[in-house]
Structure formats: C-alpha cells, structure tokens
Protein backbone atom coordinates (compact mmCIF):
# COMPACT_ATOMS: atom_id res chain seq x y z
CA UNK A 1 46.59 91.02 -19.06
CA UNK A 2 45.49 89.32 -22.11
CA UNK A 3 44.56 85.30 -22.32
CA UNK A 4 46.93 83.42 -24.91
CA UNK A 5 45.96 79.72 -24.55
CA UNK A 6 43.17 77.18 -23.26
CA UNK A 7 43.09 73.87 -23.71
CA UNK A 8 41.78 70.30 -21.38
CA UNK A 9 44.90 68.96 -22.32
CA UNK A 10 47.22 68.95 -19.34
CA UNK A 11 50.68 68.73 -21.53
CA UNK A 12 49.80 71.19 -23.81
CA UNK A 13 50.15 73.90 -21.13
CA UNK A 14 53.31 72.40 -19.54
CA UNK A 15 55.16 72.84 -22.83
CA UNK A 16 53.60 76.28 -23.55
CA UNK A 17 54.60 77.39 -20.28
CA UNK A 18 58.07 76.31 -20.09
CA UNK A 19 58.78 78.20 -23.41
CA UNK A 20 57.15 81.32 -21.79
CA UNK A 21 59.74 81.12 -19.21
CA UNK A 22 62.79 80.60 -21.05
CA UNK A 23 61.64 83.95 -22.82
CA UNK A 24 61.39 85.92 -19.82
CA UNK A 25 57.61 86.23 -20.72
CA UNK A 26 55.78 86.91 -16.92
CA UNK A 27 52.66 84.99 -17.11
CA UNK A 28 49.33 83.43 -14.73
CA UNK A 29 47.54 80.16 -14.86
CA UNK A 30 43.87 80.74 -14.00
CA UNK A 31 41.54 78.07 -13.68
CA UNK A 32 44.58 75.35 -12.77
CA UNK A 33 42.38 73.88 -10.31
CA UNK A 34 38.76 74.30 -11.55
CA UNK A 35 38.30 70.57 -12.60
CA UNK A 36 36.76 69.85 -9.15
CA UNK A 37 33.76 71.80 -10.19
CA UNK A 38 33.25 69.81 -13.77
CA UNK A 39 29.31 69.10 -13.52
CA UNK A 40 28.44 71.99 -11.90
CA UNK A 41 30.22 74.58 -14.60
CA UNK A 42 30.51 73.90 -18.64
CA UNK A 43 33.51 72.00 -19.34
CA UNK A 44 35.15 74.81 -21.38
CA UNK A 45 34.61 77.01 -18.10
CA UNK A 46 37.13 74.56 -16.18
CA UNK A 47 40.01 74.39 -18.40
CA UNK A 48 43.29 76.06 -17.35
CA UNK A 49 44.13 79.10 -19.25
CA UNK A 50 46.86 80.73 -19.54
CA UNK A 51 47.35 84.89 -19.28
CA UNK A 52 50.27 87.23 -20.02
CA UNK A 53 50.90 90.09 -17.57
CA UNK A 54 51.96 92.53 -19.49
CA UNK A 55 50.50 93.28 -22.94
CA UNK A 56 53.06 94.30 -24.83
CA UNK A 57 54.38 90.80 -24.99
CA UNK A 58 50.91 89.10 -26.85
CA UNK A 59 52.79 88.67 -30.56
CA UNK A 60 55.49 87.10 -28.73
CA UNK A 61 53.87 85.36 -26.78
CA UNK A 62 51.08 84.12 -29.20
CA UNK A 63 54.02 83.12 -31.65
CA UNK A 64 55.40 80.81 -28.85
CA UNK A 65 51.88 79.09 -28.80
CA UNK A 66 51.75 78.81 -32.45
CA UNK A 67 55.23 77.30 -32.21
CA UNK A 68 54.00 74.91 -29.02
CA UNK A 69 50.89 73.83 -31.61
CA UNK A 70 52.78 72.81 -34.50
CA UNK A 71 55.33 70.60 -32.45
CA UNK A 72 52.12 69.46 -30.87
CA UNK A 73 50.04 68.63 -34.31
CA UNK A 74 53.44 67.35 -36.63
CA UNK A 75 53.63 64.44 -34.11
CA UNK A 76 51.27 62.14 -35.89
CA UNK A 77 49.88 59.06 -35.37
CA UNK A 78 52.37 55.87 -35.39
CA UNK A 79 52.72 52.42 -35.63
CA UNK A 80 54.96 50.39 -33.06
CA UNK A 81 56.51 46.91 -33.71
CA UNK A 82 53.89 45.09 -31.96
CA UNK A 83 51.54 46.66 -34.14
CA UNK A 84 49.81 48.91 -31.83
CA UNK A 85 48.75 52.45 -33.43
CA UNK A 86 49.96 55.30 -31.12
CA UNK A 87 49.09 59.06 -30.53
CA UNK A 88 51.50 61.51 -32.36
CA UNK A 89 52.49 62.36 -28.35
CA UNK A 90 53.72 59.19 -26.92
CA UNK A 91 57.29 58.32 -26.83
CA UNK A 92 56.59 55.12 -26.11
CA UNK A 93 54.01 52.26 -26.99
CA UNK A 94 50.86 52.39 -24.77
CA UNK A 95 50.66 48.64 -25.01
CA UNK A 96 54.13 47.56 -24.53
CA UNK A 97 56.21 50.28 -23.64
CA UNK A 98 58.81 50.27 -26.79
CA UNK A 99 60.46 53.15 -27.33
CA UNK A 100 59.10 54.99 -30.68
CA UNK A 101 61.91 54.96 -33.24
C-alpha cells in the first residue's frame, strides 16, 4: 500500500476518490474520522489520506491526482453580478446564491 493524497479539504478527496473508482483503482481512506482528536494531535496528523492497495497502480493512480489538482487549481477566483468575489470552487455566489456563468 502506498499513500497518494492528503489534504484538510473535504472535496478534494471526494473528487479524487470518485475518479479512483471509475478506474477500477482499489483504494483506503485512513484517518476519515481523526478530526475529533484536532488539539490533542498536529493538524497534519488528522487529515484524511488516501492509500492504494496494490502498488502497481501508484503512476496511475498519482496521474489521477495530478488530474483531480489541476481541475481543482484552473477554477480561479470570480466575480458574481452582485459584485461578490468567489472561490475558484463555488458554483454559485456565497452571498446570493447566483449561479456562476
């Protein structure tokens, strides 16, 4: 088993995940529900991480997170009509819900 991803960020690990699966990649989340013991451990120590099972699939695998990353980091920052300034991330306005176009 080799680790492929970690990250705080929730979303990040759903999408990674899901494109594991649709490639047949067999994989474990460790750490999913460490958050309860923030304070006590490092905060890097209670992040989710996720690990293939079977070795022979890292290159494929770690080329699915590099793909994950760049959708993740193209999505930049935007303006909506009200004039709010949005994360790359949200399909929607934070302040008043309109749809990004």
């Amino acid at each position: 088993m080799k680790k492929i991803y970690t990250s705080p960020e929730q979303y990040q690990h759903g999408q990674i995940i899901a494109m594991l699966d649709e490639a047949n990649i067999e994989h474990v989340i460790r750490n999913e529900f460490l958050s309860g013991a923030l304070g006590e451990l490092p905060p890097h120590e209670c992040w989710p991480e996720i690990w293939i099972a079977h070795d022979e699939d890292y290159e494929k695998a770690m080329a699915i997170v590099d793909q994950a990353s760049q959708t993740i980091t193209d999505k930049g920052k935007w303006q909506c009509e009200c004039g709010e300034e949005n994360e790359g991330t949200f399909g929607s306005c934070w302040k008043c819900g309109h749809e990004r176009t």
